[in-house]
N, C-alpha and C. Protein backbone atom coordinates (compact mmCIF):
# COMPACT_ATOMS: atom_id res chain seq x y z
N UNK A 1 -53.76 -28.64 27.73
CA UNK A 1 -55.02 -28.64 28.43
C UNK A 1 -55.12 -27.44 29.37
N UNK A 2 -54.02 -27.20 29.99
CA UNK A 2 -54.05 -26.00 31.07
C UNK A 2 -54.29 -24.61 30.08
N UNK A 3 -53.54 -24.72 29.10
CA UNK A 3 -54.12 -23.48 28.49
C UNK A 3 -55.19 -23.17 27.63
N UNK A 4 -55.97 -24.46 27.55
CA UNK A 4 -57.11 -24.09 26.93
C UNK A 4 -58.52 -23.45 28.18
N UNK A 5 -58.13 -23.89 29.64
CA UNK A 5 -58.47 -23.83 30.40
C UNK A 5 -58.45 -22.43 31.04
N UNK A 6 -57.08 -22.11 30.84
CA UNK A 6 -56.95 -20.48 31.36
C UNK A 6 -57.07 -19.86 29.86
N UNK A 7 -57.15 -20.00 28.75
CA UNK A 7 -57.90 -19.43 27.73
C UNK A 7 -59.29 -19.22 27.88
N UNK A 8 -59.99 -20.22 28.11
CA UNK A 8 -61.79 -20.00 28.39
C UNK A 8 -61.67 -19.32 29.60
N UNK A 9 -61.01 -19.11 30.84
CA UNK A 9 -61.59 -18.43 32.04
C UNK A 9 -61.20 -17.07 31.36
N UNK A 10 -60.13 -16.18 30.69
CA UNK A 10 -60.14 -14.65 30.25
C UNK A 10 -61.11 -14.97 29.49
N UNK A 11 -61.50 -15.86 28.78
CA UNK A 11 -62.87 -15.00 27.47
C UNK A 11 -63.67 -15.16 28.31
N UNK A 12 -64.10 -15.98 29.45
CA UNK A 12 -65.81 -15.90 30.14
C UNK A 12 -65.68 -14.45 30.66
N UNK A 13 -63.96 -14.24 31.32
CA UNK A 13 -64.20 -13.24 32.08
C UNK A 13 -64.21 -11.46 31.52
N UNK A 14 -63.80 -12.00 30.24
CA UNK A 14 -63.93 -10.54 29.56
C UNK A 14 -65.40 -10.29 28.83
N UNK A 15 -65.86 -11.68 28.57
CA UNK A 15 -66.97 -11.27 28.25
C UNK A 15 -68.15 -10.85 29.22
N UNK A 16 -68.32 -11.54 30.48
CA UNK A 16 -69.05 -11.29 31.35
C UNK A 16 -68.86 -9.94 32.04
N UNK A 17 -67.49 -9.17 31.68
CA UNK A 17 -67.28 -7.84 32.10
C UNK A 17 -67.93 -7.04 31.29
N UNK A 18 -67.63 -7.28 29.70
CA UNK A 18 -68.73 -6.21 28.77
C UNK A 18 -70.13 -5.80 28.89
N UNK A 19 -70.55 -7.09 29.26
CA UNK A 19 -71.79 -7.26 29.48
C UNK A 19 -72.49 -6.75 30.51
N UNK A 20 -71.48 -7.86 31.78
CA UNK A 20 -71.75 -6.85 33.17
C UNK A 20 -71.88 -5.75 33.47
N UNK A 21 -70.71 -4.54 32.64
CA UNK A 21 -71.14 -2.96 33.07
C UNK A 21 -72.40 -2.42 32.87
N UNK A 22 -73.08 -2.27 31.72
CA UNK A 22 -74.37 -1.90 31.66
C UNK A 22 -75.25 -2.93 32.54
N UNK A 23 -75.81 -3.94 32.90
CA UNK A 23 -76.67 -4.65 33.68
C UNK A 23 -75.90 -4.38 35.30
N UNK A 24 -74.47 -4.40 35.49
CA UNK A 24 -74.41 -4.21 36.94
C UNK A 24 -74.98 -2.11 37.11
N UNK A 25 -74.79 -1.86 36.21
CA UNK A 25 -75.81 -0.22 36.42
C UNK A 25 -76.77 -0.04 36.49
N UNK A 26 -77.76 -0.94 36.34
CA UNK A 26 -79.01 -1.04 36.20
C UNK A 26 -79.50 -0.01 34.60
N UNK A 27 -78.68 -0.16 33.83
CA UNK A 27 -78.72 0.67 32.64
C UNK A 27 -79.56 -0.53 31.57
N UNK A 28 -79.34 -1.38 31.29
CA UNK A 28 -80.30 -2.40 30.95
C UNK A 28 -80.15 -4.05 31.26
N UNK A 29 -80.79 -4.74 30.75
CA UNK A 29 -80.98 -6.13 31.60
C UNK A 29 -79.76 -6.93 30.58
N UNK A 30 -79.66 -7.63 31.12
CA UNK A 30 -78.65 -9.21 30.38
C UNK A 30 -79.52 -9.19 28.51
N UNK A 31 -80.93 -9.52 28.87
CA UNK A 31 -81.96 -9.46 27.34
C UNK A 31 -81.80 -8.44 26.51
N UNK A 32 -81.71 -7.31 27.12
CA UNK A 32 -81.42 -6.18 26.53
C UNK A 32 -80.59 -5.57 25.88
N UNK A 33 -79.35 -6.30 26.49
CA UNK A 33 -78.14 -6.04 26.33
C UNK A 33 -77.88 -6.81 24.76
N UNK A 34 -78.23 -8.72 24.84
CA UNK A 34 -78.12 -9.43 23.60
C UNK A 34 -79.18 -8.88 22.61
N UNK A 35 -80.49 -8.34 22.82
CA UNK A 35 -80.85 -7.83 21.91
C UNK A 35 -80.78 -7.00 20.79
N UNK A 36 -79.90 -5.95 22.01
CA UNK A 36 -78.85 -4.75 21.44
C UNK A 36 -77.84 -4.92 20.08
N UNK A 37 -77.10 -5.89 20.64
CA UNK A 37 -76.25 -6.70 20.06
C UNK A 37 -76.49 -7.06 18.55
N UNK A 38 -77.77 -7.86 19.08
CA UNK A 38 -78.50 -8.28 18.03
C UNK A 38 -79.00 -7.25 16.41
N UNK A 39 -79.03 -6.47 17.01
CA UNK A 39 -79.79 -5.03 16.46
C UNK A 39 -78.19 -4.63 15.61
N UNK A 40 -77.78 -4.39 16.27
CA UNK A 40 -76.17 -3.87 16.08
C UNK A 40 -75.83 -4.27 14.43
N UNK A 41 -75.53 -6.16 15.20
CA UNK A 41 -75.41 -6.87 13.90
C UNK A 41 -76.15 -6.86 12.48
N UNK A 42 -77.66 -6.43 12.45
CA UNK A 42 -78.65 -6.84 11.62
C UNK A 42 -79.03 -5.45 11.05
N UNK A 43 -78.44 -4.31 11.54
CA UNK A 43 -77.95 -2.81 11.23
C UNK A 43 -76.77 -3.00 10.08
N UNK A 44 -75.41 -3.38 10.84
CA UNK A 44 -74.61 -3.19 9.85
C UNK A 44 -74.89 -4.12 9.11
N UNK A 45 -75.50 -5.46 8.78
CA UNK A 45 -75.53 -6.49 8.07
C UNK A 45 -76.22 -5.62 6.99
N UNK A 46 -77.34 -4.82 7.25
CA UNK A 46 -77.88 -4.17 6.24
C UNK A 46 -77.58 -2.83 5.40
N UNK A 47 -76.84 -2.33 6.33
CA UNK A 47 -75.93 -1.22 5.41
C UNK A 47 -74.84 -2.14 4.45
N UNK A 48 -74.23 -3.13 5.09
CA UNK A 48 -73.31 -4.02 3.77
C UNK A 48 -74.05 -4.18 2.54
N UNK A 49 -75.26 -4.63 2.88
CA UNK A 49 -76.32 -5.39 1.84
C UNK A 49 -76.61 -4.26 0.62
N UNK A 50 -76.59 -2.79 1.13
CA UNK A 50 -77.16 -2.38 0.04
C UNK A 50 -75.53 -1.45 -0.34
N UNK A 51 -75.98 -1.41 -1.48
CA UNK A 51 -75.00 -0.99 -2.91
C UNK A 51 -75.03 0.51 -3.26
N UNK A 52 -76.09 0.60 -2.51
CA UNK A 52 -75.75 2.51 -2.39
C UNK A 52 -75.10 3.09 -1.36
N UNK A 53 -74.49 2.10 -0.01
CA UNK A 53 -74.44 2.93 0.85
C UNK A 53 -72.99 2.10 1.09
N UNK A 54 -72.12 2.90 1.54
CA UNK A 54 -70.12 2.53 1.50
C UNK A 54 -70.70 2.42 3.42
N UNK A 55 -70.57 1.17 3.88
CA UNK A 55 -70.89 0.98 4.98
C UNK A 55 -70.17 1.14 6.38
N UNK A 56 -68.75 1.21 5.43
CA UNK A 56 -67.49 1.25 6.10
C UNK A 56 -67.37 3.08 6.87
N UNK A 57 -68.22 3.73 6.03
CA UNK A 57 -68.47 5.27 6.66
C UNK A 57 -69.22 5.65 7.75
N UNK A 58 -70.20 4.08 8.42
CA UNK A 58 -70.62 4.41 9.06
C UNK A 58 -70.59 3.97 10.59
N UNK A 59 -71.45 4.50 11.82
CA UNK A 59 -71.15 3.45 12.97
C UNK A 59 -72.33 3.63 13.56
N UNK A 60 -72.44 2.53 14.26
CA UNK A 60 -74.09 2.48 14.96
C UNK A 60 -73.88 2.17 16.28
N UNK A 61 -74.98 2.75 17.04
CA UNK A 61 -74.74 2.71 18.35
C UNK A 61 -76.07 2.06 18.76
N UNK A 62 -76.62 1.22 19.60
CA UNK A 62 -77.92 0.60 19.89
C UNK A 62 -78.32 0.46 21.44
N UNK A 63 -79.41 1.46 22.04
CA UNK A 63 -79.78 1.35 23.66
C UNK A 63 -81.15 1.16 23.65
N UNK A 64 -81.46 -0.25 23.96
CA UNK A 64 -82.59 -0.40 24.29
C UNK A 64 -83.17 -0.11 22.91
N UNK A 65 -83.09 -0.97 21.70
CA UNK A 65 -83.93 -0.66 20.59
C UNK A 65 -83.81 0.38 20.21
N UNK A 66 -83.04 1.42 20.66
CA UNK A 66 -83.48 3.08 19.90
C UNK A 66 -81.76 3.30 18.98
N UNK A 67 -81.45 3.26 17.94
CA UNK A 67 -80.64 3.32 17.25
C UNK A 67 -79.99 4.36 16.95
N UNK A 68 -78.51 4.88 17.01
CA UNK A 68 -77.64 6.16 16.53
C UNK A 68 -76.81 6.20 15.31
N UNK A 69 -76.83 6.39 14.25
CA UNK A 69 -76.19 6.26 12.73
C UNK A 69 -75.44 7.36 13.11
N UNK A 70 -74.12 7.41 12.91
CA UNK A 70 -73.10 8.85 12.68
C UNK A 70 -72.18 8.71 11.64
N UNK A 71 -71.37 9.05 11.45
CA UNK A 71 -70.65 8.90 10.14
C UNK A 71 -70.62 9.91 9.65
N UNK A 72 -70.05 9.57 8.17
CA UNK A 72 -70.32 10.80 7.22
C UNK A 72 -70.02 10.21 5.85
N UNK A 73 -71.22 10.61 5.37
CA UNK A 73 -71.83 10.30 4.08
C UNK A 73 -71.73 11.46 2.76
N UNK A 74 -71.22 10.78 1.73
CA UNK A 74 -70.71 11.78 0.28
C UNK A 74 -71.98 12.65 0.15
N UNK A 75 -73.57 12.22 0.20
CA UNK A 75 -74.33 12.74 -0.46
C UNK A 75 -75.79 12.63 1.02
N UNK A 76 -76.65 13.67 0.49
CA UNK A 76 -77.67 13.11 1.64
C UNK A 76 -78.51 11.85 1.61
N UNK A 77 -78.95 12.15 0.18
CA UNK A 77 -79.17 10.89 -0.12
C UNK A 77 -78.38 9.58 0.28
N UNK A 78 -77.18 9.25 0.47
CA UNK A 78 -76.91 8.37 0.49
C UNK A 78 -77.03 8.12 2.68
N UNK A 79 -77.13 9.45 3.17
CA UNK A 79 -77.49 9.35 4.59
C UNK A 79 -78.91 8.80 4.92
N UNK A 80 -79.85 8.97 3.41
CA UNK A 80 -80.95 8.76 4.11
C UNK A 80 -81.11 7.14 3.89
N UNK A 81 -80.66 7.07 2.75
CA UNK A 81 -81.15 5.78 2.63
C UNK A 81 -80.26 4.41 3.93
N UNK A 82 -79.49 4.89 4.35
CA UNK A 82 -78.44 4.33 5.54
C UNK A 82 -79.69 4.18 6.77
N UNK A 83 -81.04 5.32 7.03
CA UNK A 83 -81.35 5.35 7.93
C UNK A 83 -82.54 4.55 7.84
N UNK A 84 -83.29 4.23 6.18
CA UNK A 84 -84.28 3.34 5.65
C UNK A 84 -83.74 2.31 5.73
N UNK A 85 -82.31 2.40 6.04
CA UNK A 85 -81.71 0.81 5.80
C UNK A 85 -82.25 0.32 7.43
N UNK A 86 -81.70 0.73 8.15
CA UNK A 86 -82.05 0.27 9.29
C UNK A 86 -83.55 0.71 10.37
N UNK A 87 -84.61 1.43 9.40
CA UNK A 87 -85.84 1.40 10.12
C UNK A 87 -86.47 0.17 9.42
N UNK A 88 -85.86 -0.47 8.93
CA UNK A 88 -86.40 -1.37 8.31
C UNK A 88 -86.40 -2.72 9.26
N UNK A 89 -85.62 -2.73 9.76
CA UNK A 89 -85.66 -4.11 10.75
C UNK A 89 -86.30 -4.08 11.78
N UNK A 90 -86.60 -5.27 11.93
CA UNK A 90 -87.68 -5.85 13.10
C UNK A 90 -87.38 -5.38 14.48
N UNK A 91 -87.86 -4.39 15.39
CA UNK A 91 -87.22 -4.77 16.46
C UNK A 91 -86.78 -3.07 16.87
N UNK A 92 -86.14 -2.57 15.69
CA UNK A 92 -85.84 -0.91 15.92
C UNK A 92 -86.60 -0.03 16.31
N UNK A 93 -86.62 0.65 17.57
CA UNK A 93 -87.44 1.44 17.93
C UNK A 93 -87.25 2.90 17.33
N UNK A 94 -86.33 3.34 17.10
CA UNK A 94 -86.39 4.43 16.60
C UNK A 94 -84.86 5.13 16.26
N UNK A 95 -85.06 5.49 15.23
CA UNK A 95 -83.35 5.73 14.58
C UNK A 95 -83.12 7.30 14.63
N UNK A 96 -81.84 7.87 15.68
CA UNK A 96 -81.48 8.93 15.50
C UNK A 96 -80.21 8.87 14.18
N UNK A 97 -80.37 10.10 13.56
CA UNK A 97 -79.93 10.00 12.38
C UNK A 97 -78.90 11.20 12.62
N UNK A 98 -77.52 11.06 13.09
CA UNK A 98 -76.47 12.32 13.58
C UNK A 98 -75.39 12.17 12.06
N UNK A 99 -75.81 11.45 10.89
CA UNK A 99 -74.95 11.65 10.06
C UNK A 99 -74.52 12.85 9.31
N UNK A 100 -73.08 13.40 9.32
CA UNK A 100 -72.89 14.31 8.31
C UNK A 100 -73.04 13.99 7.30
N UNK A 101 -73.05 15.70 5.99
CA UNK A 101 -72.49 15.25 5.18
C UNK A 101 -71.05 15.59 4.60
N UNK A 102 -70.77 15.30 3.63
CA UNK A 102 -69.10 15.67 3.41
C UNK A 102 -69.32 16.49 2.32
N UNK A 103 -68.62 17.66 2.37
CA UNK A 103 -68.69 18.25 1.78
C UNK A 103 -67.04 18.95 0.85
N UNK A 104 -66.89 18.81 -0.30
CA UNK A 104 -65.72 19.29 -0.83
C UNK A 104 -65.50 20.88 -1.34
N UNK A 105 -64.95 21.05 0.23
CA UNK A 105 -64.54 22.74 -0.41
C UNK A 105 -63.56 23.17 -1.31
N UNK A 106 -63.64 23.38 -2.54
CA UNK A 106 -62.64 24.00 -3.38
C UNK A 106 -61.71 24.44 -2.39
N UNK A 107 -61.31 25.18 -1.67
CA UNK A 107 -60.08 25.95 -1.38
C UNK A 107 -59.86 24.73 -0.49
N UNK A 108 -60.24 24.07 -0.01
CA UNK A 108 -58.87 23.12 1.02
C UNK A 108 -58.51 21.73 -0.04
N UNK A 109 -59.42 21.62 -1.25
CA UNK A 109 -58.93 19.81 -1.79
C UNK A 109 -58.00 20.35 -2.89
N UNK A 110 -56.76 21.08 -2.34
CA UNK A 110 -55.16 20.95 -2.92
C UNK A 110 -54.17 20.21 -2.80
């Protein structure tokens, strides 16, 4: 019992720290923050979903609704459609798109 007890006080307290830094900055609110979150999840949920895009290449960053894709992607095509993947959801204000692409230079793939 005692350690399920001092188990829940580190997770309230690590979680209320994640959270806390941006809202104790006045950088965004508690709502903002789970919304974020929210966004985050329903981003990568949708790069998994589609079959053109290796999802594992990519990472998303989410402030206040406005979205950051970086990574690096085999083809452009496959960058763009990563960025249709996620203007597509409810809620995204606007997607910066910082993905490379990869490119295979003959003289270094020895």
């Amino acid at each position: 019992m005692r350690f399920f007890l001092k188990f829940s006080t580190v997770a309230a307290v690590a979680l209320l720290s994640t959270v806390g830094c941006r809202v104790i900055h006045h950088e965004e609110t508690t709502g903002q923050y789970v919304d974020d979150t929210t966004l985050s999840a329903r981003a990568k949920a949708a790069l998994i979903k589609d079959k053109n895009v290796k999802s594992t290449d990519f990472s998303i960053e989410v402030y206040q609704g406005n979205v950051t894709l970086t990574g690096v992607a085999k083809t452009r095509t496959e960058a763009k459609l990563a960025e249709e993947d996620i203007r597509s959801i409810d809620g995204v204000k606007s997607v910066k798109n910082d993905v490379r692409i990869a490119s295979a230079d003959p003289a270094t793939a020895r």
